[in-house]
C-alpha atoms as a PDB file:
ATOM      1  CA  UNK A   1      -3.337  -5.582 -11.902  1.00  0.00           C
ATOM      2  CA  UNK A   2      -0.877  -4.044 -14.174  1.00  0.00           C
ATOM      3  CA  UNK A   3       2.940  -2.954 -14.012  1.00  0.00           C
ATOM      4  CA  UNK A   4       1.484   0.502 -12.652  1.00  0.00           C
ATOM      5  CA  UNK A   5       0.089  -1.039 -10.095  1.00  0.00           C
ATOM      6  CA  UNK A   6       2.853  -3.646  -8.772  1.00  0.00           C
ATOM      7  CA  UNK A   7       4.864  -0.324  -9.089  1.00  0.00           C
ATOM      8  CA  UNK A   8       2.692   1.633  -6.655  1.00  0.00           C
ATOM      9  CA  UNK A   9       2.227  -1.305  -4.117  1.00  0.00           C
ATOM     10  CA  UNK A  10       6.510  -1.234  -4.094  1.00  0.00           C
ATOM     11  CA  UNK A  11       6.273   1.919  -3.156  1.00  0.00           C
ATOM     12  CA  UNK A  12       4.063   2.411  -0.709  1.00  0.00           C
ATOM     13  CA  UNK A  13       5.114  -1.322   1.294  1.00  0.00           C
ATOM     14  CA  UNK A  14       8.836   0.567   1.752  1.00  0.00           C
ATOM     15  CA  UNK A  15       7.086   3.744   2.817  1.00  0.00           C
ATOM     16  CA  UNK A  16       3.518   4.335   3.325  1.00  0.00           C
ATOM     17  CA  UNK A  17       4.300   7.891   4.120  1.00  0.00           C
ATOM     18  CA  UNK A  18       4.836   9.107   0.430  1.00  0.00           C
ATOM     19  CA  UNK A  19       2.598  11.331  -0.787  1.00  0.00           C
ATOM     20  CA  UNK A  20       0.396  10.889  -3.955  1.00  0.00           C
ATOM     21  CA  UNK A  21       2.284  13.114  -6.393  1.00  0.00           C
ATOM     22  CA  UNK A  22       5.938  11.439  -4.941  1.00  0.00           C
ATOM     23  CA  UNK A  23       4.459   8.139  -5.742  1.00  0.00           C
ATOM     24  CA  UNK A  24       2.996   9.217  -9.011  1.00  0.00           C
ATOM     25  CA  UNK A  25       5.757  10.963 -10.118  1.00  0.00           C
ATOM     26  CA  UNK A  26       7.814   7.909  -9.571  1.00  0.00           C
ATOM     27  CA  UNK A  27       5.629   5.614 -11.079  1.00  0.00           C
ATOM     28  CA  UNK A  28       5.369   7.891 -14.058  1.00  0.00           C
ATOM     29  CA  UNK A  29       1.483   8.820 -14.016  1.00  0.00           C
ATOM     30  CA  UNK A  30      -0.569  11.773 -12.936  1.00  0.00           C
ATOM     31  CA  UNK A  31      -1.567  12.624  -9.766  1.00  0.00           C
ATOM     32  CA  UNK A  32      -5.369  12.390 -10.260  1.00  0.00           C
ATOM     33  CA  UNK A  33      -4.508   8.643 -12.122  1.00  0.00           C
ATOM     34  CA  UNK A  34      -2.658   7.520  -9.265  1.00  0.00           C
ATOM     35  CA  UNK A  35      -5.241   8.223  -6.616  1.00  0.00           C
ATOM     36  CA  UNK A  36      -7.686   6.295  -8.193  1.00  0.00           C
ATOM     37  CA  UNK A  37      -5.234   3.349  -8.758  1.00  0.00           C
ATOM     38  CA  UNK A  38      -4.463   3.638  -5.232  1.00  0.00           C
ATOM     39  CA  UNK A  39      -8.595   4.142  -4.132  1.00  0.00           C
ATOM     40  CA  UNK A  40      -9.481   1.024  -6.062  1.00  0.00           C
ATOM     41  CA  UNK A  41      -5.756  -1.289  -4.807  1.00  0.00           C
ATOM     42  CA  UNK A  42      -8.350   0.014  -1.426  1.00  0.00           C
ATOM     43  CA  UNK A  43     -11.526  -0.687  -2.231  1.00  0.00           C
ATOM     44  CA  UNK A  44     -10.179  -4.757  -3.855  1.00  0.00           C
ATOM     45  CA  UNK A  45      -8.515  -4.691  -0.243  1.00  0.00           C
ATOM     46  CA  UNK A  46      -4.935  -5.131  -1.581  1.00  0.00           C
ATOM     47  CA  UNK A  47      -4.198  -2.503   0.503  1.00  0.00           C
ATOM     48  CA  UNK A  48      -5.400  -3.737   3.946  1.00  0.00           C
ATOM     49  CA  UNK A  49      -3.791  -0.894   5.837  1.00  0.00           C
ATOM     50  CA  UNK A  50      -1.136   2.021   6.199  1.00  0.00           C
ATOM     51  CA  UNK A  51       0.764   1.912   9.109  1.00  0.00           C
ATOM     52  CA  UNK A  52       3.695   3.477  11.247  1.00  0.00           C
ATOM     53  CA  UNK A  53       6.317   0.913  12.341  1.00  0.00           C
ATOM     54  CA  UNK A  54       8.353   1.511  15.675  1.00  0.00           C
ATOM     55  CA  UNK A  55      11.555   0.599  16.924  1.00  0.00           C
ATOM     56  CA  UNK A  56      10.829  -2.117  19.829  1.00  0.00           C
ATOM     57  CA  UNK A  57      13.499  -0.649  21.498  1.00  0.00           C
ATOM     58  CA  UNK A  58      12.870   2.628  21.398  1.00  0.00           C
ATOM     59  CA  UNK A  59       9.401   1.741  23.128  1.00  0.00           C
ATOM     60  CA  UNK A  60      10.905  -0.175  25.630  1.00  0.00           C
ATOM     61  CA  UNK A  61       9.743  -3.859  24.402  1.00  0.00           C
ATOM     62  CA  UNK A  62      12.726  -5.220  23.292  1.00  0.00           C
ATOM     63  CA  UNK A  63      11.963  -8.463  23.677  1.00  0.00           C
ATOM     64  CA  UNK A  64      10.055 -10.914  21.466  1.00  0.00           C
ATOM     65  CA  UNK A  65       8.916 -14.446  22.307  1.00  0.00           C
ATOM     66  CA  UNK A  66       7.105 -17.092  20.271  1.00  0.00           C
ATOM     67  CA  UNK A  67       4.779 -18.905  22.335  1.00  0.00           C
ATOM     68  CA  UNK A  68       3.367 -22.308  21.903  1.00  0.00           C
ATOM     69  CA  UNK A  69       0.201 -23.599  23.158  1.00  0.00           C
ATOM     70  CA  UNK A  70      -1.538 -26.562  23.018  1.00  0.00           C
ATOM     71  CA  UNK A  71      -4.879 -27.423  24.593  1.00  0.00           C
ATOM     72  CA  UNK A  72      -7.135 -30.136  25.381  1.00  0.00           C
ATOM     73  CA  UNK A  73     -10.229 -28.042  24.352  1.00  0.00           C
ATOM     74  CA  UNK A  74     -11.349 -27.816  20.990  1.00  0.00           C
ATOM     75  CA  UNK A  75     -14.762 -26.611  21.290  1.00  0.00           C
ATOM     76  CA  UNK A  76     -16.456 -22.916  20.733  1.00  0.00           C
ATOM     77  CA  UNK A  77     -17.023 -21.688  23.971  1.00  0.00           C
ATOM     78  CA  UNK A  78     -13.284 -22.536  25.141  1.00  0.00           C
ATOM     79  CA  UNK A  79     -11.943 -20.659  21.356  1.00  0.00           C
ATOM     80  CA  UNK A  80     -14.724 -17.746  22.206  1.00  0.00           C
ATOM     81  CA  UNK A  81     -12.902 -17.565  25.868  1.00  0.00           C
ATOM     82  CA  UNK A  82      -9.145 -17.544  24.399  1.00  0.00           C
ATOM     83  CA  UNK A  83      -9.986 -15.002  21.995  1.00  0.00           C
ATOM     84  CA  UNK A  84     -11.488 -12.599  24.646  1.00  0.00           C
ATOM     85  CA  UNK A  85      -7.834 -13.777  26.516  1.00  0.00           C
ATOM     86  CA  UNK A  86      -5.766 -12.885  24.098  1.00  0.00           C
ATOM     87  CA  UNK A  87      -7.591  -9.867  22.417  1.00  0.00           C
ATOM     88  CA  UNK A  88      -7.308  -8.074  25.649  1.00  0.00           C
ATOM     89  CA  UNK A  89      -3.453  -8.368  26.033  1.00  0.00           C
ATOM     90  CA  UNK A  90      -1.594  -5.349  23.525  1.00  0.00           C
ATOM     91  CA  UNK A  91       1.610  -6.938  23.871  1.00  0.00           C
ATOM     92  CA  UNK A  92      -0.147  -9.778  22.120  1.00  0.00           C
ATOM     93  CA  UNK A  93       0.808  -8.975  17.965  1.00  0.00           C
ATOM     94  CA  UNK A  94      -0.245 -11.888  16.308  1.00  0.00           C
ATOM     95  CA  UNK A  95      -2.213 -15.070  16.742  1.00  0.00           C
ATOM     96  CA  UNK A  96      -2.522 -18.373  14.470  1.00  0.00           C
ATOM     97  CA  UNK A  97      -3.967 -21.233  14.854  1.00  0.00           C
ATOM     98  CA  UNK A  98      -2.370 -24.178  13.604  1.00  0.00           C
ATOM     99  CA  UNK A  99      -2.083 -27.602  12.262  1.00  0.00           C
ATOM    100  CA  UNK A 100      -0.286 -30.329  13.448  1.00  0.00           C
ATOM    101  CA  UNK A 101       1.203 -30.385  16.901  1.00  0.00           C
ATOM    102  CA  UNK A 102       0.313 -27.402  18.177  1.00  0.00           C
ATOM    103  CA  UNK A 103      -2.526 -25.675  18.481  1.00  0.00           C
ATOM    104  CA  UNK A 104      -1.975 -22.092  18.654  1.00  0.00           C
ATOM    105  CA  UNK A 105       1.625 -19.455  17.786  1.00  0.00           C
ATOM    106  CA  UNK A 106       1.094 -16.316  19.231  1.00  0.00           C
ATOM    107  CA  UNK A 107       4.122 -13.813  18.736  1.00  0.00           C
ATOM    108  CA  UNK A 108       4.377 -11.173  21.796  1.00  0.00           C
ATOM    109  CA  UNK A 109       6.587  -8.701  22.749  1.00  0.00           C
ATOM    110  CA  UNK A 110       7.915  -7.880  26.542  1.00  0.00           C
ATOM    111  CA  UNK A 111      10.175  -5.847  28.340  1.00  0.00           C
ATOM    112  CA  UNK A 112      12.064  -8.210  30.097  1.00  0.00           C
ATOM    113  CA  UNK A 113      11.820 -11.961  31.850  1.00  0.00           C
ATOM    114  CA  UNK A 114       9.598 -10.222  34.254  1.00  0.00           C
ATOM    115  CA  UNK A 115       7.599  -8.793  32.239  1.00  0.00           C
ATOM    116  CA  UNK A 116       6.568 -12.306  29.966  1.00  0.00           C
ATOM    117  CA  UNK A 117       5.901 -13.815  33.574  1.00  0.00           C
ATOM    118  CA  UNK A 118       3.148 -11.424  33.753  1.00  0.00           C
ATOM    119  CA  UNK A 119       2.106 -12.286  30.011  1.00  0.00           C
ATOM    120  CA  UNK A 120       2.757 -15.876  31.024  1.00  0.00           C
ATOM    121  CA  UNK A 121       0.239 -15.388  34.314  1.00  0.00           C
ATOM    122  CA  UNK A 122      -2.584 -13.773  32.289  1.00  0.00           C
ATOM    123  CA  UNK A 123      -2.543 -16.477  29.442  1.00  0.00           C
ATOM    124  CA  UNK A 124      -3.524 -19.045  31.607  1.00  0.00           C
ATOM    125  CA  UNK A 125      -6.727 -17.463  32.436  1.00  0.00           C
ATOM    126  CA  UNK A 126      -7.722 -19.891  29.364  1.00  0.00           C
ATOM    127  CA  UNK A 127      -7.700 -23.555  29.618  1.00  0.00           C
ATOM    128  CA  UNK A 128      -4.482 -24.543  28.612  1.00  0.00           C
ATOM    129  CA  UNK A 129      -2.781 -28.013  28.488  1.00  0.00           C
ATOM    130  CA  UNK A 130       0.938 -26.897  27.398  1.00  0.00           C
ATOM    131  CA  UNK A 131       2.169 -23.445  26.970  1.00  0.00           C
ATOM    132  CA  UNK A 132       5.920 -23.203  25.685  1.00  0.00           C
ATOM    133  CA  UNK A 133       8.119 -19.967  24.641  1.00  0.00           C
ATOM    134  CA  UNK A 134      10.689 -19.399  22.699  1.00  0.00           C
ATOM    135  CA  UNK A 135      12.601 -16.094  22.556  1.00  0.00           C
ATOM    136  CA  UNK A 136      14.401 -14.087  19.522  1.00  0.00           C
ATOM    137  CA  UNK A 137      18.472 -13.941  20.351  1.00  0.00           C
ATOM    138  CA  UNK A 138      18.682 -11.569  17.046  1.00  0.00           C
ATOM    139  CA  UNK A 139      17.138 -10.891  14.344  1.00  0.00           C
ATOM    140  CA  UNK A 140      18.106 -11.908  11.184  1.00  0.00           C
ATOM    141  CA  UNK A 141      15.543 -10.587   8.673  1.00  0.00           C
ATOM    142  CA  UNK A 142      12.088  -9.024   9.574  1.00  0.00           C
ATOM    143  CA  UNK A 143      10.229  -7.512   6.734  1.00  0.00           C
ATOM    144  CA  UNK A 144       6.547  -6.197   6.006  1.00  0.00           C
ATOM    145  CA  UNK A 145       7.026  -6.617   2.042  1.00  0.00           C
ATOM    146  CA  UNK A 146       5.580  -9.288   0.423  1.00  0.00           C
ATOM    147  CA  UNK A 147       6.880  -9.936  -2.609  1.00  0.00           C
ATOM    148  CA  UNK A 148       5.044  -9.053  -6.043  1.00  0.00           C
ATOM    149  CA  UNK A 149       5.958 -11.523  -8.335  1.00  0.00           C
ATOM    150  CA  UNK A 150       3.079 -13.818  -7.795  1.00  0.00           C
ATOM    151  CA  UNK A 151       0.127 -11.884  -8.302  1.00  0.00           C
ATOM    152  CA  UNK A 152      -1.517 -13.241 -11.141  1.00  0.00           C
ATOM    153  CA  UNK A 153      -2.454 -10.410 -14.233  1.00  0.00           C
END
């Protein structure tokens, strides 16, 4: 991957939107050049996806919670069941399992207290020993940009 490159992922991480020639023209190459750079930065699956970020509020989710579990099943099946849980819940964005104490952080968003109860209520559908949330005051820094520095040439 070479400057051209790193320059083009820069680009398109602040805004997916731009089109080919404002990204080329930018980056200082031709249009045809930079759609192949940015076919291939595809086809190696740097570029995972091109998306549209929203305003939580403006959807009416302003909320976001962190939420904890731990369980006492560590088997297929049980995973197999939580996944089919969780996969079925959109206000579910993200899902890790983990090392150390806990098993599983799932970040959610909700439109108010009421609203995680019902999250809360259709979580423990799955087997769950401990389930504890935490819930975003403010946010200090939230970015999709990973930084560039470290890929290797």
């Amino acid at each position: 991957m070479d400057k051209q490159d790193r320059a083009i992922l820069e680009l398109l991480q602040r805004d997916a939107s731009l089109s080919i020639g404002d990204v080329a023209e930018r980056v200082g190459i031709s249009k045809s050049a930079c759609w192949r750079r940015i076919q291939k930065l595809e086809q190696d699956n740097v570029i995972s996806a091109r998306v549209t970020l929203l305003n939580q509020e403006q959807v009416n989710l302003p909320l976001t919670v962190y939420i904890s579990i731990r369980t006492n099943q560590h088997n297929d099946q049980w995973a197999e069941q939580f996944k089919k849980v969780i996969e079925e819940i959109p206000l579910v964005l993200e899902v890790y399992r983990m090392s150390g104490d806990l098993d599983y952080l799932i970040k959610a968003v909700v439109t108010d207290m009421p609203g995680y109860d019902r999250l809360y209520k259709s979580f423990i559908k799955a087997d769950l020993f401990d389930v504890s949330s935490s819930f975003v005051m403010e946010t200090m820094k939230q970015t999709t940009q990973l930084p560039l520095e470290y890929i290797s040439d």
